[in-house]
Protein backbone atom coordinates (compact mmCIF):
# COMPACT_ATOMS: atom_id res chain seq x y z
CA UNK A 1 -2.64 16.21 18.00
CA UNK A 2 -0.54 13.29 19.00
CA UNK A 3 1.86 11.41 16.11
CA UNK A 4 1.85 8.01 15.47
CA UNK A 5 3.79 5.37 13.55
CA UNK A 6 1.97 3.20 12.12
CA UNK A 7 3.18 -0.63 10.84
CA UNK A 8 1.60 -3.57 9.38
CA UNK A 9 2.51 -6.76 7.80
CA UNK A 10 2.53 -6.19 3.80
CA UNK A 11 4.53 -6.08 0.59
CA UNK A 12 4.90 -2.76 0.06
CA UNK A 13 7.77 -2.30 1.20
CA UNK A 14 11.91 -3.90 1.22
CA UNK A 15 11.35 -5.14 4.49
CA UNK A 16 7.48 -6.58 4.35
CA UNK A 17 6.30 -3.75 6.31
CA UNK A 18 4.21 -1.15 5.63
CA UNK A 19 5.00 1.93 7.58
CA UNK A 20 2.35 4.69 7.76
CA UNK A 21 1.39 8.31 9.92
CA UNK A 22 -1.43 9.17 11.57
CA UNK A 23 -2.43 11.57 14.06
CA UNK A 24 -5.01 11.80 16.80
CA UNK A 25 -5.77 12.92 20.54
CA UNK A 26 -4.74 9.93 21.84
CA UNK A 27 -3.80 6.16 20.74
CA UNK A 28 -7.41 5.40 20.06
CA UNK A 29 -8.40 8.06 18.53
CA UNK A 30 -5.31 7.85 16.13
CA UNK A 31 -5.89 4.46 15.58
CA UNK A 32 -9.81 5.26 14.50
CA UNK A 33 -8.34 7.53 12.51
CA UNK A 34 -6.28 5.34 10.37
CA UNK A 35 -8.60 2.83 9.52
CA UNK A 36 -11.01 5.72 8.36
CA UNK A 37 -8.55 6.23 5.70
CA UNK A 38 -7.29 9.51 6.99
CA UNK A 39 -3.08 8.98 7.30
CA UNK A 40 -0.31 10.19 5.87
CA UNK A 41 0.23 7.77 3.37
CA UNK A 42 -3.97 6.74 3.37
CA UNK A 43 -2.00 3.11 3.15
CA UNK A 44 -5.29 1.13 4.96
CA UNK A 45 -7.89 0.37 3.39
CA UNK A 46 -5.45 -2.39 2.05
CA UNK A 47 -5.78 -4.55 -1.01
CA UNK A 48 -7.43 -6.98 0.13
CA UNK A 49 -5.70 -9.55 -1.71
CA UNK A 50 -2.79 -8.98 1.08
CA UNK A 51 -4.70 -10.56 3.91
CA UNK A 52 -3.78 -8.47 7.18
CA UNK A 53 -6.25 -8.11 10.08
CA UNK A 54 -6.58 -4.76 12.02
CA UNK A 55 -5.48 -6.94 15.10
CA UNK A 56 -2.06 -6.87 13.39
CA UNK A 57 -1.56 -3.11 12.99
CA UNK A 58 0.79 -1.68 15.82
CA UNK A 59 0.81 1.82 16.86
CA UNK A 60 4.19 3.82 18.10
CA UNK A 61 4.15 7.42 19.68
CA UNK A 62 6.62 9.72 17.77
CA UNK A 63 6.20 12.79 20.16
CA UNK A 64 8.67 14.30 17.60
CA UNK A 65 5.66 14.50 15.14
CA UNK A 66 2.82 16.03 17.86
CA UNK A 67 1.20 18.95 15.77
CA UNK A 68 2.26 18.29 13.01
CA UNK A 69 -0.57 17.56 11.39
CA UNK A 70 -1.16 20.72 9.83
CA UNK A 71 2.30 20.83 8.14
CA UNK A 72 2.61 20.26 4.39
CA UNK A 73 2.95 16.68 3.32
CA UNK A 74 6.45 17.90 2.24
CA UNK A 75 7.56 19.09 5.27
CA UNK A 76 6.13 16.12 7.40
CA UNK A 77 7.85 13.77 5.11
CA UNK A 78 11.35 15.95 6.25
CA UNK A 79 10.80 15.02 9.39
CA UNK A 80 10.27 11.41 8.36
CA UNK A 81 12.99 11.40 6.82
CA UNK A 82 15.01 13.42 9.64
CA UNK A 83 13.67 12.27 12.70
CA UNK A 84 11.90 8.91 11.86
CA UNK A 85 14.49 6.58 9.89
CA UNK A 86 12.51 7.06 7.02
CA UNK A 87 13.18 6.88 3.66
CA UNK A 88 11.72 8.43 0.33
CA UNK A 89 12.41 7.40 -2.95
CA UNK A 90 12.56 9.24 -6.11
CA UNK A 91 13.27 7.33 -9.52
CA UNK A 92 16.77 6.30 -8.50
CA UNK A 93 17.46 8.62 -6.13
CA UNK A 94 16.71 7.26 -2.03
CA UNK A 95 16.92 10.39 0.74
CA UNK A 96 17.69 9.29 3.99
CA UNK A 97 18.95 10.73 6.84
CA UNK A 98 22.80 10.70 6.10
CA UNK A 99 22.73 12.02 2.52
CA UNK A 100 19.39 14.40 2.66
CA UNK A 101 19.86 17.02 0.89
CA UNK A 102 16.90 19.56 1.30
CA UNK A 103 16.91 21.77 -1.51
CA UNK A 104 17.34 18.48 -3.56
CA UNK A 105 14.30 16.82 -1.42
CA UNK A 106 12.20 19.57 -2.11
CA UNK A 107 13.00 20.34 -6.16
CA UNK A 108 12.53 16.15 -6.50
CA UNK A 109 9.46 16.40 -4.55
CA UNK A 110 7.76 19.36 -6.43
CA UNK A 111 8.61 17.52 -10.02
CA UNK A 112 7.06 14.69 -8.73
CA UNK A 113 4.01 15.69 -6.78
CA UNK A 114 3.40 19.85 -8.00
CA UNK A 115 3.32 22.17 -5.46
CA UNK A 116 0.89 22.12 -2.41
């Protein structure tokens, strides 16, 4: 299947938006998917306390992240990471591109969240 960054106005983040991952055959069908709950983060739906409209979610094709949808969450959050500007937190440590450190990543991200 196709990948898909998904943003949204919100708090959640340092920058007021939410960034999220979903996967489908095509924009809509990625898009469906989302607000079914079924994303990488499952970030929608939202509180709704925090007052954003589906209207306001945008969709962006990451063709580095076709497939991937059967990776583990691990691995997809590498490539996040990697290929994505993303970044993942840990306590006080932040893993971005320029410092990742994969054996690091992946010890932090077992203590935190077991093994898949």
């Amino acid at each position: 299947m196709k990948g898909y960054e998904v943003e949204f106005p919100g708090d959640e983040s340092e920058c007021g938006i939410v960034s999220d991952l979903v996967f489908g055959m095509d924009e809509r069908d990625a898009r469906n998917n989302f607000f079914l709950g079924k994303s990488f983060l499952k970030s929608w739906p939202m509180d709704p306390e925090k007052e954003c409209s589906k209207s306001e979610v945008k969709l962006y094709r990451r063709k580095n992240l076709d497939n991937c949808e059967k990776l583990s969450k691990m691995e997809i959050a590498e490539k996040l990471i990697l290929f994505n500007d993303w970044f993942w937190d840990f306590d006080e440590d932040r893993y971005i591109e320029e410092n990742f450190d994969k054996k690091k990543f992946e010890k932090a991200w077992r203590d935190e969240y077991g093994k898949e």
